[in-house]
Protein backbone atom coordinates (compact mmCIF):
# COMPACT_ATOMS: atom_id res chain seq x y z
CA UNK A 1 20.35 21.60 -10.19
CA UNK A 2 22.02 21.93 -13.91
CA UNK A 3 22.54 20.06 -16.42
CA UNK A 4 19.84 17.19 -16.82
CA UNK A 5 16.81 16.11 -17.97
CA UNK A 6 14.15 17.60 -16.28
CA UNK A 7 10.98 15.79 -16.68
CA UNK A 8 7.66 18.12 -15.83
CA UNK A 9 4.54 18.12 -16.26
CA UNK A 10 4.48 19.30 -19.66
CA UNK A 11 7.27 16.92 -20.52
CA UNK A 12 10.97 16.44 -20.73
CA UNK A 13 13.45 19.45 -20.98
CA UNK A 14 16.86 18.63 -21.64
CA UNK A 15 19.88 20.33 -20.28
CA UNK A 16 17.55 22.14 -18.02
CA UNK A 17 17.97 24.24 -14.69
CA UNK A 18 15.59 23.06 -11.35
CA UNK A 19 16.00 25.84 -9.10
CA UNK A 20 14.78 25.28 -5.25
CA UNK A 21 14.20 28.12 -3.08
CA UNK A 22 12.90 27.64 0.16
CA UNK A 23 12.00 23.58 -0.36
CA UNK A 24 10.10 24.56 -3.23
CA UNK A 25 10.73 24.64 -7.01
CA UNK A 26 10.52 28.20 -7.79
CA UNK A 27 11.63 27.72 -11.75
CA UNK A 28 12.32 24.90 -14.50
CA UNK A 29 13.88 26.48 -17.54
CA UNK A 30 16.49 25.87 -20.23
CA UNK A 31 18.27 28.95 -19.57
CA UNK A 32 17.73 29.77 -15.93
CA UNK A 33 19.97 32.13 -14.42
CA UNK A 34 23.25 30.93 -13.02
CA UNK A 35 24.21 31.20 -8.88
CA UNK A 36 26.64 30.22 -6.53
CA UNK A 37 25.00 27.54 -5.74
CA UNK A 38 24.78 25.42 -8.64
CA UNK A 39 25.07 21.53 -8.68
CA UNK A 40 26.11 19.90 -11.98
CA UNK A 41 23.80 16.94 -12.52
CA UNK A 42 25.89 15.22 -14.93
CA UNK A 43 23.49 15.24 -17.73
CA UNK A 44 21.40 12.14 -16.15
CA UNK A 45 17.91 12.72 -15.46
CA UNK A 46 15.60 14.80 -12.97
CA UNK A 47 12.06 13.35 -11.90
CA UNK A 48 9.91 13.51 -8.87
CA UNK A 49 10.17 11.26 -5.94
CA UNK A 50 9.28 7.72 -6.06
CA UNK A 51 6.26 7.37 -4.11
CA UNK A 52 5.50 3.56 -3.10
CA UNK A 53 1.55 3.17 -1.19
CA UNK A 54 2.20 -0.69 -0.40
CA UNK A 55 5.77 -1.81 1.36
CA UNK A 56 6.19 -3.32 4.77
CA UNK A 57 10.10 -2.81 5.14
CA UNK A 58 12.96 -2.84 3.72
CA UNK A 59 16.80 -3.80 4.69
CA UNK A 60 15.98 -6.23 7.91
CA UNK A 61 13.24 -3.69 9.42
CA UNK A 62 9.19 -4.82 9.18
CA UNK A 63 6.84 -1.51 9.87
CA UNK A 64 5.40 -3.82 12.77
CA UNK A 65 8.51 -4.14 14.58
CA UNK A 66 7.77 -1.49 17.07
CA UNK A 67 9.18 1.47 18.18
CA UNK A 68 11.00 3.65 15.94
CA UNK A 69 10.82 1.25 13.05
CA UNK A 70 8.67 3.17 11.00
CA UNK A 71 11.02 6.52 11.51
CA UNK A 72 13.63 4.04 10.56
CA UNK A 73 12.25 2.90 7.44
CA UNK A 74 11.43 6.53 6.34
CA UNK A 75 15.36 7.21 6.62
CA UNK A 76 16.30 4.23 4.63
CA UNK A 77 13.79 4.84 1.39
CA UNK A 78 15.60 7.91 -0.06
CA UNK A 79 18.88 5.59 -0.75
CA UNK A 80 16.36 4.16 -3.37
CA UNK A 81 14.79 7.56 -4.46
CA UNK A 82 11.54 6.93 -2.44
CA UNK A 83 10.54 10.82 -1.41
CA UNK A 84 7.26 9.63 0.17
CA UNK A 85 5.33 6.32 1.64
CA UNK A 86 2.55 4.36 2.67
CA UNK A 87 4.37 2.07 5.82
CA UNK A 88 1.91 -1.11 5.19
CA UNK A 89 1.31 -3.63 8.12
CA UNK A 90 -0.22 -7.08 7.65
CA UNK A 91 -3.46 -8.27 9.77
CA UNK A 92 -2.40 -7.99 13.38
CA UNK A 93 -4.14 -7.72 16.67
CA UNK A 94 -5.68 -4.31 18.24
CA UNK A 95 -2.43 -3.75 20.48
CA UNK A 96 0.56 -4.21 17.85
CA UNK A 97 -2.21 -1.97 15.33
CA UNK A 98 -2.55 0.69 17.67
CA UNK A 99 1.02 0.81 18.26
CA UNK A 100 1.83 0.54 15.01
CA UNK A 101 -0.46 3.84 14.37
CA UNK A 102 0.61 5.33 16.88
CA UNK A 103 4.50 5.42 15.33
CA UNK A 104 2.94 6.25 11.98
CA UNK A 105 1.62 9.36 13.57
CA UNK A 106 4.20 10.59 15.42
CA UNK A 107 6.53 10.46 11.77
CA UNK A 108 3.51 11.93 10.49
CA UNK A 109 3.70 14.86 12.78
CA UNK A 110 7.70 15.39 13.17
CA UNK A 111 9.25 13.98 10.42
CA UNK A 112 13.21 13.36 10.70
CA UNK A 113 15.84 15.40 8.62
CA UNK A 114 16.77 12.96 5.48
CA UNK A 115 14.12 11.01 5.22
CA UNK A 116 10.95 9.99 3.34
CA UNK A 117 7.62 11.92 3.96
CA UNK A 118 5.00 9.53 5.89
CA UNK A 119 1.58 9.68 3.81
CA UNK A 120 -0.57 7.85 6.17
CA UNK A 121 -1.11 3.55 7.11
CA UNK A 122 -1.91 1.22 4.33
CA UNK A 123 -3.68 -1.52 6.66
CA UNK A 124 -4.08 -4.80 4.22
CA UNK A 125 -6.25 -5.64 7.25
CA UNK A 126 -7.91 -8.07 9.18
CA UNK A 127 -11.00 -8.62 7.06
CA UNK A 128 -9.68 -10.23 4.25
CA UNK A 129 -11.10 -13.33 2.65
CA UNK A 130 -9.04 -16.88 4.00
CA UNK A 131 -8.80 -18.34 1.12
CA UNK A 132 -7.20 -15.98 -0.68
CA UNK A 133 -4.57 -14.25 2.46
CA UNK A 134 -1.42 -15.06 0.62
CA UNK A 135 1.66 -14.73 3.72
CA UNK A 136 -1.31 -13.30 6.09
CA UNK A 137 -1.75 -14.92 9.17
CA UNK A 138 -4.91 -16.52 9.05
CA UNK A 139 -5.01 -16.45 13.10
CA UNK A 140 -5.83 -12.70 13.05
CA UNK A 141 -8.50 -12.99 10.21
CA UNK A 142 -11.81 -11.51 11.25
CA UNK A 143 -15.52 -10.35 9.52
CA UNK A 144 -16.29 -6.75 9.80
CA UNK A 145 -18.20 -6.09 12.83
CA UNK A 146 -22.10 -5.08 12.49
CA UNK A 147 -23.38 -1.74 11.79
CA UNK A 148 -24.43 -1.19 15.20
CA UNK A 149 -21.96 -2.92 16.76
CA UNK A 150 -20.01 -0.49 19.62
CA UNK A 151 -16.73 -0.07 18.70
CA UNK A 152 -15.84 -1.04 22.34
CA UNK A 153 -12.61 -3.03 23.03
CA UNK A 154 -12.74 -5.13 26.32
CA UNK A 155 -9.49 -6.98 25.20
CA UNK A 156 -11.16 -9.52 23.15
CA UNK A 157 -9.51 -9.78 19.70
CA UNK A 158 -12.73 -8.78 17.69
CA UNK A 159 -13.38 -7.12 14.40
CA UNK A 160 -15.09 -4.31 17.00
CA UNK A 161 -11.63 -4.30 18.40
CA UNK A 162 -9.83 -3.63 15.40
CA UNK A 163 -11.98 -0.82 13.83
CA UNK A 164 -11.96 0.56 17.30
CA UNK A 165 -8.24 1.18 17.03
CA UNK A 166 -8.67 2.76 13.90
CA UNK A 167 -11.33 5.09 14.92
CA UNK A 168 -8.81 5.81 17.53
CA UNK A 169 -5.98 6.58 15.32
CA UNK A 170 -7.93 8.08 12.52
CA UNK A 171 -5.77 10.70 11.35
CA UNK A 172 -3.28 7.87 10.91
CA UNK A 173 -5.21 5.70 8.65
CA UNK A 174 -5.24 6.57 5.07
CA UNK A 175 -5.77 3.37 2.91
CA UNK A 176 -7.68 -0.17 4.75
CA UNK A 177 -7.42 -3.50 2.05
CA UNK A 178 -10.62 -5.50 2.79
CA UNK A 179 -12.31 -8.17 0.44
CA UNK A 180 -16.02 -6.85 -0.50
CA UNK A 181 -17.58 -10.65 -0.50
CA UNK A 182 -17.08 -10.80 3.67
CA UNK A 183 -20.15 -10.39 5.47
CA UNK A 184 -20.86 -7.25 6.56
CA UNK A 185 -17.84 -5.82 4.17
CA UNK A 186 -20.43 -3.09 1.97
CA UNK A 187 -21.21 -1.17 5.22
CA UNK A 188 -17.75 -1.46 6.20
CA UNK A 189 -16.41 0.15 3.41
CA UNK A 190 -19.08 2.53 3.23
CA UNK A 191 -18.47 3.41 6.92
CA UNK A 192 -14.58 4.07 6.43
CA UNK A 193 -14.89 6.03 2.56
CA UNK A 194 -17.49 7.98 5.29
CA UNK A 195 -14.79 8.93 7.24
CA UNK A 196 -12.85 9.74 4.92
CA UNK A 197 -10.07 6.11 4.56
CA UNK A 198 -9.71 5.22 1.08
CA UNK A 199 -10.84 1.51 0.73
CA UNK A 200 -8.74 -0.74 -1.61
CA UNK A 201 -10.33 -4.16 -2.33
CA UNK A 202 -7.84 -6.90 -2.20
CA UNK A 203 -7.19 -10.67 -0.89
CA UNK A 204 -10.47 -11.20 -2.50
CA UNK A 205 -12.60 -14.09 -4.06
CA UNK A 206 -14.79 -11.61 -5.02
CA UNK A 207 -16.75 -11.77 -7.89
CA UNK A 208 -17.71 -9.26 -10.91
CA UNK A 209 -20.86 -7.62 -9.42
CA UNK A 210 -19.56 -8.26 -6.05
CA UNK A 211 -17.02 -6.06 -6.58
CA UNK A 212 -18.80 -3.72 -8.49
CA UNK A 213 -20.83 -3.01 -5.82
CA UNK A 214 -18.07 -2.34 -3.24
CA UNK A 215 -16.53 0.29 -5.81
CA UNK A 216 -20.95 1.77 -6.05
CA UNK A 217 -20.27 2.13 -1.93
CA UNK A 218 -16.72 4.14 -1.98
CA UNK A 219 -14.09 1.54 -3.47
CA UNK A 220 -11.52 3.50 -5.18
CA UNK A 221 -8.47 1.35 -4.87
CA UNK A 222 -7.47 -2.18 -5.91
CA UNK A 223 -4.62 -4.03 -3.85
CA UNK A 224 -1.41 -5.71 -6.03
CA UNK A 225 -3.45 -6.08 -8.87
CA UNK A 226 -4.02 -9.96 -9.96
CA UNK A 227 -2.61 -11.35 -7.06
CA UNK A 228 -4.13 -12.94 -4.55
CA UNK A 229 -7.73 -12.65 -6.79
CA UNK A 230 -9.36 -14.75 -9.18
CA UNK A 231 -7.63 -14.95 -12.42
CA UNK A 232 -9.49 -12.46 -15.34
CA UNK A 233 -11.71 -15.06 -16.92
CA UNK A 234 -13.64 -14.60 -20.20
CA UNK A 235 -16.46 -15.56 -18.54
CA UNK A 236 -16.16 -14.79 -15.03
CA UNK A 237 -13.97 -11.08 -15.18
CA UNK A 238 -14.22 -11.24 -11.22
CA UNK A 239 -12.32 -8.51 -9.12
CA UNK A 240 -9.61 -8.17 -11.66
CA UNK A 241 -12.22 -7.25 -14.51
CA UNK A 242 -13.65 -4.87 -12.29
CA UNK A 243 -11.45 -2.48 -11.19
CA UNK A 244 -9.62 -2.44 -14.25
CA UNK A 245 -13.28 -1.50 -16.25
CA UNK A 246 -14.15 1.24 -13.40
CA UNK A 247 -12.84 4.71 -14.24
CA UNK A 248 -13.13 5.64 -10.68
CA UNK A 249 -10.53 2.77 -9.30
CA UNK A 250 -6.76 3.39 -9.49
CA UNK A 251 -4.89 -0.34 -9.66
CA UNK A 252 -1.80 -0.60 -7.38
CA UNK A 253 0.61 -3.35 -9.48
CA UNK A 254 3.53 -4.67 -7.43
CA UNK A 255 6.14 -3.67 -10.17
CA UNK A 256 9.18 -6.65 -9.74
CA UNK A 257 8.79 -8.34 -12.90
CA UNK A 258 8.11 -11.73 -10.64
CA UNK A 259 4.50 -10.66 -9.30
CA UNK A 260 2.81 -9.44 -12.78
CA UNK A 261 4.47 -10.60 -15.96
CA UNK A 262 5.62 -7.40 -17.85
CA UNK A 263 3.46 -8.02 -20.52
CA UNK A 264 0.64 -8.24 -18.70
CA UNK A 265 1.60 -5.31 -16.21
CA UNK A 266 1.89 -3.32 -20.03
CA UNK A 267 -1.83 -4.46 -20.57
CA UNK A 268 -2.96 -3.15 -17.64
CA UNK A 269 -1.16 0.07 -18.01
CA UNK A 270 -2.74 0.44 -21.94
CA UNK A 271 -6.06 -0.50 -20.36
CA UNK A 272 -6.15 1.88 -17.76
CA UNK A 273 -3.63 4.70 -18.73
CA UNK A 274 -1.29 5.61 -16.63
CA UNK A 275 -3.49 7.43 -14.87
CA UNK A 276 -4.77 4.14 -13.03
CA UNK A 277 -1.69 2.67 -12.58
CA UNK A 278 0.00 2.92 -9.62
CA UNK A 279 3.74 0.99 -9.18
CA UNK A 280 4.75 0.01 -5.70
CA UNK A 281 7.37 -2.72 -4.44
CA UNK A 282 4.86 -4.41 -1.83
CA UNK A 283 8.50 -5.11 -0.41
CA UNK A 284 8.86 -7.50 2.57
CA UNK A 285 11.87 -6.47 5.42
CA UNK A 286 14.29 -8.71 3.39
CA UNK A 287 14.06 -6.05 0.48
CA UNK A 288 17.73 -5.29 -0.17
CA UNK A 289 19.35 -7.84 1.72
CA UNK A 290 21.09 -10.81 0.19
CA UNK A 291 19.53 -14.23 -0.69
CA UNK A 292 19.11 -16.08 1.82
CA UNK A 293 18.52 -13.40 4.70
CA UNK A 294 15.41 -13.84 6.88
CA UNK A 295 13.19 -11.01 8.72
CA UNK A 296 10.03 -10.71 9.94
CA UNK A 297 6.39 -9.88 8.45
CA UNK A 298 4.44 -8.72 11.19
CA UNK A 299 5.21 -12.03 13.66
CA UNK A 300 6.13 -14.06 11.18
CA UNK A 301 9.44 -15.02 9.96
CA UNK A 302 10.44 -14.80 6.08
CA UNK A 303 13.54 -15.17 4.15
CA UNK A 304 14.59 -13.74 0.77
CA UNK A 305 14.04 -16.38 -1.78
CA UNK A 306 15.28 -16.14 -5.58
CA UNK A 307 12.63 -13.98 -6.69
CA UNK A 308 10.46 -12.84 -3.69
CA UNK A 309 10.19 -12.62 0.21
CA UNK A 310 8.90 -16.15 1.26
CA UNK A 311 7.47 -18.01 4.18
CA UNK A 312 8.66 -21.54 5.41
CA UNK A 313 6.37 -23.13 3.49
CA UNK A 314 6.91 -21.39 0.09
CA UNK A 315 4.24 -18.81 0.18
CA UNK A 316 5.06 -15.24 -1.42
CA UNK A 317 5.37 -12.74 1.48
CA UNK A 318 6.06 -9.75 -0.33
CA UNK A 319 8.75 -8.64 -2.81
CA UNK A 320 12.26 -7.94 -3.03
CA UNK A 321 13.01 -5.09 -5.07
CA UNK A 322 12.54 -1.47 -4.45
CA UNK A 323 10.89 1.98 -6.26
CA UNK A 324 14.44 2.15 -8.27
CA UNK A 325 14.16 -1.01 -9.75
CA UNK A 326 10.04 -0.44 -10.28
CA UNK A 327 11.11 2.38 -12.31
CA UNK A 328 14.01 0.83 -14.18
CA UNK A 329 12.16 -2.20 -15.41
CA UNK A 330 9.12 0.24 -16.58
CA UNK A 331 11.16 1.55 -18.84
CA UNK A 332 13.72 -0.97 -19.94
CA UNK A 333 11.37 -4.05 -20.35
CA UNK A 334 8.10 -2.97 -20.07
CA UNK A 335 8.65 -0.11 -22.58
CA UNK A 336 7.83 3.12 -21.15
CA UNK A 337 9.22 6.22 -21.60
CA UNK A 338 10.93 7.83 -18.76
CA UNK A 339 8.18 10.51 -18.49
CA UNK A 340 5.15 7.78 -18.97
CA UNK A 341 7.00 6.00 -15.83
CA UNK A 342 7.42 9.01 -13.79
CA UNK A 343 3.76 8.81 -13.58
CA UNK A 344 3.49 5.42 -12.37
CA UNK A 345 6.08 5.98 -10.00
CA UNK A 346 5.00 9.31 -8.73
CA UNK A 347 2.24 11.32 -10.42
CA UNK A 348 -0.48 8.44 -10.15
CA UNK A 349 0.82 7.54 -6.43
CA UNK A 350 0.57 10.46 -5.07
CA UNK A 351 -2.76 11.15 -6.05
CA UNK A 352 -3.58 7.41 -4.76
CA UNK A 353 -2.46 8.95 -1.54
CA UNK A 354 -4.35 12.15 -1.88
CA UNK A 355 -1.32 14.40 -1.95
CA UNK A 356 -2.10 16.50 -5.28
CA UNK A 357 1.27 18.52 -4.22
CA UNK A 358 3.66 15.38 -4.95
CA UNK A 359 4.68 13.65 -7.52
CA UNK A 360 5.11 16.78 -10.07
CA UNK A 361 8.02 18.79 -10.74
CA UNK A 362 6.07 22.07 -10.94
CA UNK A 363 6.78 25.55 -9.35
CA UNK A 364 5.57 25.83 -6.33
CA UNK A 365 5.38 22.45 -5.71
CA UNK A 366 7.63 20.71 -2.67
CA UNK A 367 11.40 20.13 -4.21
CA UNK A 368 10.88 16.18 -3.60
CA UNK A 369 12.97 14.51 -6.74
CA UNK A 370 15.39 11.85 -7.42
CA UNK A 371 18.28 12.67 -9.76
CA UNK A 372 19.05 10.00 -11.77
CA UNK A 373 22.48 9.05 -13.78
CA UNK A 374 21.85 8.14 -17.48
CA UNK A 375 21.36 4.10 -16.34
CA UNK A 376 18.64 5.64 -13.89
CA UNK A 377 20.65 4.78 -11.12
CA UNK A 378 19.72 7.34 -7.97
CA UNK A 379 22.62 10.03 -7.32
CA UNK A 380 20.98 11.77 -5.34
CA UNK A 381 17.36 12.24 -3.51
CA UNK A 382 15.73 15.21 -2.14
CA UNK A 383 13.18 15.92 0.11
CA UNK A 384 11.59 19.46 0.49
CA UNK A 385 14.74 20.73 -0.87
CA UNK A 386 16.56 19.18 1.36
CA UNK A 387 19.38 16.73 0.06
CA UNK A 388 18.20 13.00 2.08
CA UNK A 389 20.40 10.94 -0.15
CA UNK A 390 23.78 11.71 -2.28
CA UNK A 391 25.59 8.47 -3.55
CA UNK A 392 28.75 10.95 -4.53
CA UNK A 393 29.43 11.33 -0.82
CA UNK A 394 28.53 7.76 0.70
CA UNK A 395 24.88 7.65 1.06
CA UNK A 396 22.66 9.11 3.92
CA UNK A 397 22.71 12.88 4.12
CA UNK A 398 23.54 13.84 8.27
CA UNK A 399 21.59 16.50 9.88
CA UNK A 400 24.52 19.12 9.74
CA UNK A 401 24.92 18.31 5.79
CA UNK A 402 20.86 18.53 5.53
CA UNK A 403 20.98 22.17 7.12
CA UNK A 404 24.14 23.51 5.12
């Protein structure tokens, strides 16, 4: 790939040759040698894969809507430059979970030609505080079960019930949202950081030391930072003052412009570096479809309102925009440089999600990039070196084209 920016680790190199050999970047120079296979990237811009750890669906299709819907989803992200993903479900019961993890795995373990890699389940789960659930559906709330509670199921819809199906599907499970102030919610998270689930604390009333102490038991995450938590008070810093003091905790920010002011998204980011910043779209299924449109979240319905996914009543379910966009407002209203975004978009993400291998343009590393024209529109995606996405020739990438 010729003729663009290439932003790597050690920075931005203009007019620069990628070369991929094999699905892997095996060089990033000014003056790489020429073959017959060049492609001219039209002196836009090369950076790694968006990588989005929070979104539910996009273009009609809700992760929960069973089946192949989470394959699905995977093939529609590239369009937007999104190389890799966290599929995110709301609170549901232990059937539609297990189901749901069951999908994840299987695109986990054969992923499809042209589309996004699947990193694992984001569960913004079932023990979550009430008053604070946002578009969850309160009727599947439950407390963490106790310590010595089997993790039977005999049907019943229980918090046993739930954690049973993750046991079940634990190679599935990456990230579990949970608010630390439940009863019971300490040993929880210490149980799943045990086993090796990275907890995110979210949907929380919880307060300073509260959350503190969740983050002292394995914490390392914070859900859509400053929503659905206590306002940062001078006097009572809650959740919010919390993970954004703890070195250890990276803050996932859902990057629209509508959840998190800019400015204040920019104070996070100089407060944590970008290191502790992760962007994500926390998109809803109506993501890309006109205003107006309606979809489901989990078994609810929700419609695409003027500035975010929405149930009946009003209530935010989600957002509408996608990892392009996230990037393109980093840089052209919050400020950042195209390089300082590429690690809010990527770098920081993919270490979120454990994958040290992503979100770098490095040799050696997997070939997953977006190429970008000079408005940071996405020409074209790729994923291990394979082309998923190329706007030039009408969008998705088929099989045959993948393989040639």
């Amino acid at each position: 790939l010729r003729g663009a920016t290439v932003v790597g680790p050690d920075g931005p190199v203009e007019r620069a040759a990628l070369v991929i050999d094999d699905g892997l970047i095996s060089e990033i120079a000014s003056d790489a040698k020429a073959s017959g296979h060049d492609l001219d990237c039209g002196g836009g811009w090369i950076v790694p894969g968006f990588i989005d750890t929070h979104i539910h669906g996009v273009q009609g299709l809700d992760v929960l809507d069973g089946g192949e819907a989470v394959a699905r989803v995977a093939a529609l992200l590239p369009r937007f430059g999104v190389t890799a993903f966290q599929p995110t479900s709301v609170a549901c019961g232990p059937a539609d979970l297990s189901a749901f993890l069951a999908a994840v795995a299987t695109a986990m373990a054969a992923p499809a030609d042209a589309a996004a890699r699947v990193l694992g389940a984001h569960l913004e789960s079932n023990f979550i505080n009430p008053a604070y659930k946002g578009a969850q559906p309160d009727r599947c709330l439950r407390l963490p079960p106790a310590p010595a509670e089997p993790l039977v199921s005999d049907g019943a819809f229980t918090g046993a019930a739930i954690l049973a199906a993750i046991d079940t599907h634990r190679a599935a499970v990456h990230t579990v949202t949970l608010a630390p102030e439940l009863p019971g919610a300490l040993d929880l998270v210490a149980r799943l950081a045990g086993r090796g689930h990275r907890v995110s604390l979210g949907h929380s009333a919880a307060t300073f030391e509260q959350a503190q102490a969740a983050i002292a038991a394995g914490a390392c995450r914070a859900t859509h930072l400053f929503n659905r938590m206590p306002p940062l008070s001078h006097r009572a810093p809650g959740l919010a003052g919390a993970v954004l003091a703890a070195e250890g905790v990276t803050c996932e920010v859902v990057g629209d412009g509508h959840h998190v002011h800019p400015a204040m998204l920019g104070l996070a980011i100089r407060m944590k570096g970008h290191g502790g910043i992760a962007a994500s779209t926390d998109a809803s299924a109506v993501a890309g479809l006109p205003a107006g449109s309606t979809a489901r979240l989990g078994d609810q319905t929700i419609r695409a309102g003027a500035s975010c996914a929405e149930l009946a009543d009003g209530t935010i379910a989600g957002s509408l925009t996608t990892m392009d966009a996230v990037f393109r407002l980093l840089v052209r209203v919050v400020g950042l440089t195209v390089a300082d975004a590429v690690h809010l978009t990527a770098t920081t993400p993919a270490a979120c999600a454990g994958r040290s291998d992503l979100g770098r343009l490095a040799v050696g590393h997997p070939a997953d990039l977006v190429v970008l024209d000079r408005d940071l529109r996405v020409l074209q995606t790729w994923v291990a070196g394979r082309l998923a996405w190329n706007s030039a020739a009408g969008g998705a990438v088929s099989p045959a084209e993948v393989q040639r």
